[in-house]
PDB file of N, CA and C in Angstrom:
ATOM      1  N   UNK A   1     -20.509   4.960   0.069  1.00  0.00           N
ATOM      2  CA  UNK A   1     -19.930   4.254  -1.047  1.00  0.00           C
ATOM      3  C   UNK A   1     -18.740   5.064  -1.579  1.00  0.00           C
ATOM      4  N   UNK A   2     -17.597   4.035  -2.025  1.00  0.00           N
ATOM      5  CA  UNK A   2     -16.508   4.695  -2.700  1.00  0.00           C
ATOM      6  C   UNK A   2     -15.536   4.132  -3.988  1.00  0.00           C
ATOM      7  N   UNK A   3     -15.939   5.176  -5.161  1.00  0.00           N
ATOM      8  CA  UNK A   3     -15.128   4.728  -6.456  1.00  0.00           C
ATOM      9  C   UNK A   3     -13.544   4.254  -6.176  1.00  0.00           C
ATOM     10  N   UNK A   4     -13.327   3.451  -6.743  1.00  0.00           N
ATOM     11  CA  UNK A   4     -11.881   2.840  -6.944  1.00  0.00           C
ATOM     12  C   UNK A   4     -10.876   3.935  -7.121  1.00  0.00           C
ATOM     13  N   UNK A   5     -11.067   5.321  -7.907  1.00  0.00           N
ATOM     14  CA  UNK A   5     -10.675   6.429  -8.698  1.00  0.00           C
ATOM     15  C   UNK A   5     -10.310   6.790  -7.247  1.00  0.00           C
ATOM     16  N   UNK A   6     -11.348   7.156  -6.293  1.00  0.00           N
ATOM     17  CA  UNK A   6     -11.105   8.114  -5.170  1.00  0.00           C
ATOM     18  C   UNK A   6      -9.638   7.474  -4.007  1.00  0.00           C
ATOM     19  N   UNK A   7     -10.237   6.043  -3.987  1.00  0.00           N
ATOM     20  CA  UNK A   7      -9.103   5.063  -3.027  1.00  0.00           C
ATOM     21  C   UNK A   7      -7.611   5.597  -3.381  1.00  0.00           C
ATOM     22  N   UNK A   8      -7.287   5.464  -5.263  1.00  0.00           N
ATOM     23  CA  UNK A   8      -6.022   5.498  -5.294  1.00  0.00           C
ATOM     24  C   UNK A   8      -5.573   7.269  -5.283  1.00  0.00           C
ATOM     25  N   UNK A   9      -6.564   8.113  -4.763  1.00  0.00           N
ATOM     26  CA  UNK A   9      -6.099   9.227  -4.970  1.00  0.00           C
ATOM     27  C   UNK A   9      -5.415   9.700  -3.209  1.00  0.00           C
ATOM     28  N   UNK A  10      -5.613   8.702  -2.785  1.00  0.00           N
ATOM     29  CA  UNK A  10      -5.519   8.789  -0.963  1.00  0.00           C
ATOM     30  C   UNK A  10      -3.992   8.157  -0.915  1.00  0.00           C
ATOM     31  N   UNK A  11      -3.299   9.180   0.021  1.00  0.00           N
ATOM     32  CA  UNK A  11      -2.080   8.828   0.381  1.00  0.00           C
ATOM     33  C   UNK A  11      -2.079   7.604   1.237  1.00  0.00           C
ATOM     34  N   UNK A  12      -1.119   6.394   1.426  1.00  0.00           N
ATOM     35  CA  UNK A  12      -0.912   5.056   2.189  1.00  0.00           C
ATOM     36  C   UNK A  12      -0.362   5.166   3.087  1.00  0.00           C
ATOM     37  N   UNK A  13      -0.155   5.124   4.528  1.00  0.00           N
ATOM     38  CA  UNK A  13       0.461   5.379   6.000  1.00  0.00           C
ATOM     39  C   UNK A  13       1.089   4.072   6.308  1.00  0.00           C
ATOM     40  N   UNK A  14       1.416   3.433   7.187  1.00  0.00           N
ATOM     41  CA  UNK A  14       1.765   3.022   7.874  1.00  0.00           C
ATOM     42  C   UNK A  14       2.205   3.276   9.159  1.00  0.00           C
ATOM     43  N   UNK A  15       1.146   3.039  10.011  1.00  0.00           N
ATOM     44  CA  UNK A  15       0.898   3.304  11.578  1.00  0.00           C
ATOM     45  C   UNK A  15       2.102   2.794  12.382  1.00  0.00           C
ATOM     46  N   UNK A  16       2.331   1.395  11.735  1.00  0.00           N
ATOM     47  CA  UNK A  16       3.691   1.356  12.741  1.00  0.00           C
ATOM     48  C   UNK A  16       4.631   2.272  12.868  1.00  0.00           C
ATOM     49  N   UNK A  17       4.895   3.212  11.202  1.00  0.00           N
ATOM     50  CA  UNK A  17       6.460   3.693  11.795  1.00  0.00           C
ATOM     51  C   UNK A  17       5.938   5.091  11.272  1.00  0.00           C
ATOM     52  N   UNK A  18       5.209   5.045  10.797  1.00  0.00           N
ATOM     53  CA  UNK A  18       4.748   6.756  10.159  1.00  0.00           C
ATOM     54  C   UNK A  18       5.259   7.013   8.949  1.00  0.00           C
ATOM     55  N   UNK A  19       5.566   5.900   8.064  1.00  0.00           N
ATOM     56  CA  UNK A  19       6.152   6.413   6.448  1.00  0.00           C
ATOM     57  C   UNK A  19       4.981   5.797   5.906  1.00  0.00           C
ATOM     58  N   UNK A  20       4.972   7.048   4.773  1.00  0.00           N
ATOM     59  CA  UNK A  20       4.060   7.380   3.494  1.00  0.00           C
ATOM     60  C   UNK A  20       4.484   6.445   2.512  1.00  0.00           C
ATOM     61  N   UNK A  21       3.765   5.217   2.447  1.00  0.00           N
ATOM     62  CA  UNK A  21       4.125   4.197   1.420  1.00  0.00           C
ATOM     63  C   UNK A  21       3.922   4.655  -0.138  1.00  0.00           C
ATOM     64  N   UNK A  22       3.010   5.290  -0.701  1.00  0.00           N
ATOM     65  CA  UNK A  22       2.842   5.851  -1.440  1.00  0.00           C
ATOM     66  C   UNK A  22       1.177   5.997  -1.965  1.00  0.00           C
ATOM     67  N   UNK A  23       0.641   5.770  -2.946  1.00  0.00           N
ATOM     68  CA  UNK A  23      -0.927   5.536  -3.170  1.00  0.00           C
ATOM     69  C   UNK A  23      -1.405   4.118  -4.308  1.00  0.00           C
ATOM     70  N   UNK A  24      -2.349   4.039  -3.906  1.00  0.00           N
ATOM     71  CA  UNK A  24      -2.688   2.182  -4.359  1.00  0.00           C
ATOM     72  C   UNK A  24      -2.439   2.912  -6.012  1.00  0.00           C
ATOM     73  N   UNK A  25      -2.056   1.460  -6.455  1.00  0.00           N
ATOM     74  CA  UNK A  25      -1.737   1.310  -7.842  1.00  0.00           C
ATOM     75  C   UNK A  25      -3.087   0.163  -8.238  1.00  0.00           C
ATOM     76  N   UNK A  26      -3.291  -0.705  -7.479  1.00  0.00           N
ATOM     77  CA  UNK A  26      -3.958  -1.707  -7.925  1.00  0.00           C
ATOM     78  C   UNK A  26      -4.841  -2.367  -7.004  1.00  0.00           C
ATOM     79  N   UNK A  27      -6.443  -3.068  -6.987  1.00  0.00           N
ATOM     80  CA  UNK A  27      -6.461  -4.179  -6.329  1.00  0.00           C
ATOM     81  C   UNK A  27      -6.541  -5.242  -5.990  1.00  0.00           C
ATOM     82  N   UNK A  28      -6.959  -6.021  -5.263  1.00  0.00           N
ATOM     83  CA  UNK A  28      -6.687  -7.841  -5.433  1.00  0.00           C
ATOM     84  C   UNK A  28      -8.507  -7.931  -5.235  1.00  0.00           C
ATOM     85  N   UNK A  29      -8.856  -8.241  -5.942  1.00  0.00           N
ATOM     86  CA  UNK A  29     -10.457  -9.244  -6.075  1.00  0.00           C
ATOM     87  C   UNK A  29     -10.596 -10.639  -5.904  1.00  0.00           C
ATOM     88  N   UNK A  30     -11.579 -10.632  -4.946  1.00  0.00           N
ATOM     89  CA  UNK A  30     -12.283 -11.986  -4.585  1.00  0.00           C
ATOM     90  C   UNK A  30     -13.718 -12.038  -5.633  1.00  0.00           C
ATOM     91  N   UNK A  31     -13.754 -12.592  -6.900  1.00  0.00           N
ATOM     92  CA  UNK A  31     -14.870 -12.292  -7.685  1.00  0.00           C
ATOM     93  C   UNK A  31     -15.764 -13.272  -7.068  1.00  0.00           C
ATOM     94  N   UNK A  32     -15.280 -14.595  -6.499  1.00  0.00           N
ATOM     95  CA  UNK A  32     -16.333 -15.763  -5.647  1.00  0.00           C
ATOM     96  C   UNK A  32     -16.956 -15.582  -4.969  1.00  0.00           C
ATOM     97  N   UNK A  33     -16.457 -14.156  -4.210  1.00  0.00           N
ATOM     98  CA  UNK A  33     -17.113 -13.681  -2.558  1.00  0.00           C
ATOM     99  C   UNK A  33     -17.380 -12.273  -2.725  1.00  0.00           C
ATOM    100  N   UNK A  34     -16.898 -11.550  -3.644  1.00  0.00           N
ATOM    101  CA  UNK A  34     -17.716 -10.457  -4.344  1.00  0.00           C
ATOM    102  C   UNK A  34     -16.965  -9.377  -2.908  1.00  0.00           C
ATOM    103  N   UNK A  35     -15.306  -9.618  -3.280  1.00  0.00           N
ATOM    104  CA  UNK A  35     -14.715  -8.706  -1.893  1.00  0.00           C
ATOM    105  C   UNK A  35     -13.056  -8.221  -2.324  1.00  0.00           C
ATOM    106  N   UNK A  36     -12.583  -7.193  -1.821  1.00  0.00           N
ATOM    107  CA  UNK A  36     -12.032  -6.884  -1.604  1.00  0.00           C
ATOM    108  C   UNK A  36     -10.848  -7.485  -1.027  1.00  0.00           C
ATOM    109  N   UNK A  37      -9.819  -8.231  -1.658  1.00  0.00           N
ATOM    110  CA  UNK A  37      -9.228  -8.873  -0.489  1.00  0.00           C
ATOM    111  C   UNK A  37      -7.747  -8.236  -0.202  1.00  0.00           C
ATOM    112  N   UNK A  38      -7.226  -7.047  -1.066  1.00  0.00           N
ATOM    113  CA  UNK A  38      -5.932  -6.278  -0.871  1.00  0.00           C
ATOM    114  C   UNK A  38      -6.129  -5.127  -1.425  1.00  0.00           C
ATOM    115  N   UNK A  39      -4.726  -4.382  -1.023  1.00  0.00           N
ATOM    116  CA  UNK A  39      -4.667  -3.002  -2.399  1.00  0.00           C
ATOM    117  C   UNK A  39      -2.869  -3.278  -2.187  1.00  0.00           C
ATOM    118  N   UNK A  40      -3.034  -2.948  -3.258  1.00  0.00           N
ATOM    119  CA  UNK A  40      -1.479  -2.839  -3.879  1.00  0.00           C
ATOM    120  C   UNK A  40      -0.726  -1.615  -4.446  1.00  0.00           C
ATOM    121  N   UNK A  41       0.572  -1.137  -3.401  1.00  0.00           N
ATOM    122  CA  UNK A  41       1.037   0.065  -3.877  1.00  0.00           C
ATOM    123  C   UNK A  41       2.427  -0.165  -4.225  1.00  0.00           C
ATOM    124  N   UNK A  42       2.904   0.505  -4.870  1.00  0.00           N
ATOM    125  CA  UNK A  42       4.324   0.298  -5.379  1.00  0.00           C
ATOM    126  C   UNK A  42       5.040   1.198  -4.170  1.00  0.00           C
ATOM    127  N   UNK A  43       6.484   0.603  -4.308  1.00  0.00           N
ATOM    128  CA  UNK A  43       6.995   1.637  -3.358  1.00  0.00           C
ATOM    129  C   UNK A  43       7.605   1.954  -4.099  1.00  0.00           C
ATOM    130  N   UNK A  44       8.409   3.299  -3.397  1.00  0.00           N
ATOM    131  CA  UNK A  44       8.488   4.832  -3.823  1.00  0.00           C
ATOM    132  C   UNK A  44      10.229   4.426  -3.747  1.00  0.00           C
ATOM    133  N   UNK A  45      11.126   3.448  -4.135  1.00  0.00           N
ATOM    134  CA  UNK A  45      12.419   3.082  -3.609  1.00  0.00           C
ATOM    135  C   UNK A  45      12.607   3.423  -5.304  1.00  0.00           C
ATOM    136  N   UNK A  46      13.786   4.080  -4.942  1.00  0.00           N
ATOM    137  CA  UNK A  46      14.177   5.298  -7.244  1.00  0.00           C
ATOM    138  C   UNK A  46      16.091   4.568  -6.899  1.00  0.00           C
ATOM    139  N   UNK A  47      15.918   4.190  -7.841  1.00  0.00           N
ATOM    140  CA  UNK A  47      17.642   4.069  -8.089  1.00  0.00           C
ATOM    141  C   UNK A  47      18.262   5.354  -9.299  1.00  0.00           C
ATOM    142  N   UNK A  48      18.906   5.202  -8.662  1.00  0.00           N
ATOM    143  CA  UNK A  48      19.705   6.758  -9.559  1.00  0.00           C
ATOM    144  C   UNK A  48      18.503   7.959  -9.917  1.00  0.00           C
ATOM    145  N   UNK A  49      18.036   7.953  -8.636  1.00  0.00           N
ATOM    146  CA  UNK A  49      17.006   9.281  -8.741  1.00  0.00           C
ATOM    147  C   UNK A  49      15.796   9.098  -9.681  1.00  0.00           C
ATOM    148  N   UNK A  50      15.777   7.889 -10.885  1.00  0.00           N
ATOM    149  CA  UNK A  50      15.093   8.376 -12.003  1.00  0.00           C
ATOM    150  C   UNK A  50      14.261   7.357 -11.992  1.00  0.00           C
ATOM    151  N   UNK A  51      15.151   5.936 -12.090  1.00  0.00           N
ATOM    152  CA  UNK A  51      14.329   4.572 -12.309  1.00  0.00           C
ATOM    153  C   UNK A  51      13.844   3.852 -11.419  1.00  0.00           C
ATOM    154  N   UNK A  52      12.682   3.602 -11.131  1.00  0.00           N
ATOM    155  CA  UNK A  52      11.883   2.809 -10.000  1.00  0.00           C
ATOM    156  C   UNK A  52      12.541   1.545 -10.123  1.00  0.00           C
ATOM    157  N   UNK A  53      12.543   0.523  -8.482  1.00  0.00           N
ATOM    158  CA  UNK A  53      12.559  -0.711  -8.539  1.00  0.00           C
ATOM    159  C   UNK A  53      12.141  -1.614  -8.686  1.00  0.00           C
ATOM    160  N   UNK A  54      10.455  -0.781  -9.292  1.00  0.00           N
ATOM    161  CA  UNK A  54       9.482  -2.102  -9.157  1.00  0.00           C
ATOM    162  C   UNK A  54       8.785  -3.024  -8.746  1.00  0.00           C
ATOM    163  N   UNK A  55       9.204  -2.554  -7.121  1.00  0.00           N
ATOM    164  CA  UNK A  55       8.819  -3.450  -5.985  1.00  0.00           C
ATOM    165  C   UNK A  55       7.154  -2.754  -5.746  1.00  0.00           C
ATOM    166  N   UNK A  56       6.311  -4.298  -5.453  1.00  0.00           N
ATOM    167  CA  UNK A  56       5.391  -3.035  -4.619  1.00  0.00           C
ATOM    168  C   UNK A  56       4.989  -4.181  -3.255  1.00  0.00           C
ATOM    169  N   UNK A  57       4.229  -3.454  -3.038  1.00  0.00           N
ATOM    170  CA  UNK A  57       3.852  -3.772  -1.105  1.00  0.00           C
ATOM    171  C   UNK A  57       1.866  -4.582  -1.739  1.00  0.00           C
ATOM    172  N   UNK A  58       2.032  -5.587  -1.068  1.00  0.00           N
ATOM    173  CA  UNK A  58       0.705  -6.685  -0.948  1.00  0.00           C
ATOM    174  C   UNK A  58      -0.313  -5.787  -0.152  1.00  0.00           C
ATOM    175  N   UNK A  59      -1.147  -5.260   0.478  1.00  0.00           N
ATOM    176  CA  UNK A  59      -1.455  -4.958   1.854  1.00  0.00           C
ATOM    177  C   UNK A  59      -3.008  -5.736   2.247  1.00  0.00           C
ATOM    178  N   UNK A  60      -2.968  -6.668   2.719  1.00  0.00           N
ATOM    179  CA  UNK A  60      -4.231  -7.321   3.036  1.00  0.00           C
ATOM    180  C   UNK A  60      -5.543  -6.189   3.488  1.00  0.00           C
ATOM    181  N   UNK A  61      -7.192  -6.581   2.841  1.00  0.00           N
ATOM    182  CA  UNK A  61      -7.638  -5.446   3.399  1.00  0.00           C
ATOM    183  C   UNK A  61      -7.753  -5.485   5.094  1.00  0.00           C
ATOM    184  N   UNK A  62      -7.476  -6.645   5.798  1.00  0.00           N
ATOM    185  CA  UNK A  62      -7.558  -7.075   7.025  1.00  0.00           C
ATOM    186  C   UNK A  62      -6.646  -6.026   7.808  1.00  0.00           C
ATOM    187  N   UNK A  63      -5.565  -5.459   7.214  1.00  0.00           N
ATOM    188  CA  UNK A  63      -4.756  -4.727   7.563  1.00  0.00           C
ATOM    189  C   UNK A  63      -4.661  -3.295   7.215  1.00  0.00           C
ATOM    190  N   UNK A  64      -6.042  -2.641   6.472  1.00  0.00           N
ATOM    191  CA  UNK A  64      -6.416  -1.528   6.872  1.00  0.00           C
ATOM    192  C   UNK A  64      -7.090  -0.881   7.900  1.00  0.00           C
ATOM    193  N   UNK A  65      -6.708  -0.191   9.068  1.00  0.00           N
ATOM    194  CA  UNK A  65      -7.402   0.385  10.217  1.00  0.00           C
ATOM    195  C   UNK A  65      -8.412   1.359   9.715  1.00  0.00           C
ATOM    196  N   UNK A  66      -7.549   2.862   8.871  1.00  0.00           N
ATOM    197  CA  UNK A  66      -9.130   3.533   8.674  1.00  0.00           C
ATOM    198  C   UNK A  66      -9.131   4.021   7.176  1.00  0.00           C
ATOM    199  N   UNK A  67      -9.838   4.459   6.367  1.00  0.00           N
ATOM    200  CA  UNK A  67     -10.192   5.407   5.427  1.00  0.00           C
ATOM    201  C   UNK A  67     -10.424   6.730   5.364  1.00  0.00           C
ATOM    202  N   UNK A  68      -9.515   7.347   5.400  1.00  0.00           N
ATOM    203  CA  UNK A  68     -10.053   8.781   5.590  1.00  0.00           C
ATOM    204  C   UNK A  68     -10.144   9.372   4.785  1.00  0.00           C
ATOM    205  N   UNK A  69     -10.640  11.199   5.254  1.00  0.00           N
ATOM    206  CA  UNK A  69     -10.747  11.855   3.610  1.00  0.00           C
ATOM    207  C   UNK A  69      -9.646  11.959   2.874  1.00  0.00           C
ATOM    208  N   UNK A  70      -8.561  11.949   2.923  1.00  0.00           N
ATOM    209  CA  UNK A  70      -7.099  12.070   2.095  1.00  0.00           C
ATOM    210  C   UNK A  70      -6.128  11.075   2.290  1.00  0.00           C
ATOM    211  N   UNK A  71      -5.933  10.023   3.289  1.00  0.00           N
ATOM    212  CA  UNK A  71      -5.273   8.863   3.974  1.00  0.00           C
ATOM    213  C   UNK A  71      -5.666   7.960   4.066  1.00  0.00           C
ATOM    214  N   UNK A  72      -4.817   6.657   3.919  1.00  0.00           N
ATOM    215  CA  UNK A  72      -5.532   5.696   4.066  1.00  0.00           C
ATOM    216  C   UNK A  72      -4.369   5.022   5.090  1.00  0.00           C
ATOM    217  N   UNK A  73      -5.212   4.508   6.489  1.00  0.00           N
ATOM    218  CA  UNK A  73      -4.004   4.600   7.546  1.00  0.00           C
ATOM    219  C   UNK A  73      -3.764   2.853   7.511  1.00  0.00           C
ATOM    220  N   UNK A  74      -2.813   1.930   7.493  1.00  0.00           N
ATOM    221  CA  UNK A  74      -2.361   0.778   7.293  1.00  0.00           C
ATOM    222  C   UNK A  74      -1.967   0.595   8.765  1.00  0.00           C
ATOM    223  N   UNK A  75      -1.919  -1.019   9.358  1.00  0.00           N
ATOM    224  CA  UNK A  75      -0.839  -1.705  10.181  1.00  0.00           C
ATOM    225  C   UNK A  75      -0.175  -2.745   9.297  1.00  0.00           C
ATOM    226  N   UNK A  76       1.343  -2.086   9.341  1.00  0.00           N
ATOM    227  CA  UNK A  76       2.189  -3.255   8.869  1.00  0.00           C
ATOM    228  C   UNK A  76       3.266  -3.824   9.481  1.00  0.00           C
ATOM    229  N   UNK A  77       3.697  -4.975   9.786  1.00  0.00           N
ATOM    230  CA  UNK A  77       4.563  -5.041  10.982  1.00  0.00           C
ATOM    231  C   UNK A  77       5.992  -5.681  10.153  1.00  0.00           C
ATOM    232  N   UNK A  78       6.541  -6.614  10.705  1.00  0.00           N
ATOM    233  CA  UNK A  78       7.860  -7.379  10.911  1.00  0.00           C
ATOM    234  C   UNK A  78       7.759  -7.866   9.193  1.00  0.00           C
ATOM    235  N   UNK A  79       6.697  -8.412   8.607  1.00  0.00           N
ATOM    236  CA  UNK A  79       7.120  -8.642   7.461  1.00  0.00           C
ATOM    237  C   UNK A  79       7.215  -7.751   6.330  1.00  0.00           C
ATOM    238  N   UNK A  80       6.622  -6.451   6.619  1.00  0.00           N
ATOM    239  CA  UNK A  80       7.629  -5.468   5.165  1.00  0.00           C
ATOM    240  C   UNK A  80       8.512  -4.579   6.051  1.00  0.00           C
ATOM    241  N   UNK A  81       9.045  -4.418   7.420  1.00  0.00           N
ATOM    242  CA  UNK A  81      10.112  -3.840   7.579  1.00  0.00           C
ATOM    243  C   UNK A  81      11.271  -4.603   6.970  1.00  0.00           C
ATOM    244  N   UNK A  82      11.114  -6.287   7.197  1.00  0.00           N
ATOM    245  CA  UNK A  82      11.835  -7.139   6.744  1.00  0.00           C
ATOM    246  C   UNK A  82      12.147  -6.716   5.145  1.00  0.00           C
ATOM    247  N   UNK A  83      11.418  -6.520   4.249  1.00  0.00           N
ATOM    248  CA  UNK A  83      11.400  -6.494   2.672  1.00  0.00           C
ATOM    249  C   UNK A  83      11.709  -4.957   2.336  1.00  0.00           C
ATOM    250  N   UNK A  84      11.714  -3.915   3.200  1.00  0.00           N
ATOM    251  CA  UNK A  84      12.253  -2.460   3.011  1.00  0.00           C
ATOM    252  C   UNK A  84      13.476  -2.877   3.245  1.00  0.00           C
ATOM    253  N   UNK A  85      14.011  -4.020   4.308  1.00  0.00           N
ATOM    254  CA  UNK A  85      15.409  -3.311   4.756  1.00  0.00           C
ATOM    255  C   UNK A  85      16.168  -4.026   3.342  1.00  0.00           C
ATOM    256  N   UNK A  86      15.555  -5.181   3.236  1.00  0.00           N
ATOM    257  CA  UNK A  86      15.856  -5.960   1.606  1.00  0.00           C
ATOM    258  C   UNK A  86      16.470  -5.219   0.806  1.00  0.00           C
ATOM    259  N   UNK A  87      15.482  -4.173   0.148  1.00  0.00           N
ATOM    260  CA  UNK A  87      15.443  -3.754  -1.222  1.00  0.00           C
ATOM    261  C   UNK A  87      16.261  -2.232  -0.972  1.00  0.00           C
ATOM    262  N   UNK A  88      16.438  -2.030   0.675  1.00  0.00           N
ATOM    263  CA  UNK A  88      17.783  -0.649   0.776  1.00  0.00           C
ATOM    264  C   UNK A  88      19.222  -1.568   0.321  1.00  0.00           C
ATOM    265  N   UNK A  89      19.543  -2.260   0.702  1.00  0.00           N
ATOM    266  CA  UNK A  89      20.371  -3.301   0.334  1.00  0.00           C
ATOM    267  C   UNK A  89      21.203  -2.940  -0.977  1.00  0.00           C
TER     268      UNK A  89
END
């Protein structure tokens, strides 16, 4: 078993390309089905060094591979390379 506290203390991967998305901010509840159905991290994109953009990343839990003791390893493909190259823009 694992507290919510511990999840967001775990760094976010992404297996496709090897960048550190950052660590969950939030998650998405299924209270009908009593599940887990995302985690939600902000990304780490700073305008003028200081002020965040606000953006964050959906991540289905379908699209977590593993849990580890300090990582939490993701597959994310074509649709947030699509929304990184966006928000470099």
């Amino acid at each position: 078993m694992m507290k919510i506290s511990e999840l967001q203390a775990k760094d976010v991967v992404n297996i496709a390309d090897g960048k550190k998305l950052g660590q969950i901010q939030d998650l998405e509840l299924d209270l009908k089905q009593g599940m887990v159905k995302a985690i939600v991290v902000p990304t780490e994109q700073k305008l003028f060094s200081w002020l965040s953009s606000g953006q964050e990343v959906v991540i289905p839990w379908n699209q977590i591979v593993k849990i580890g003791s300090d990582v939490i390893l993701v597959r994310l493909g074509n649709r947030y390379q699509e929304m990184e190259q966006y928000t470099q823009k």
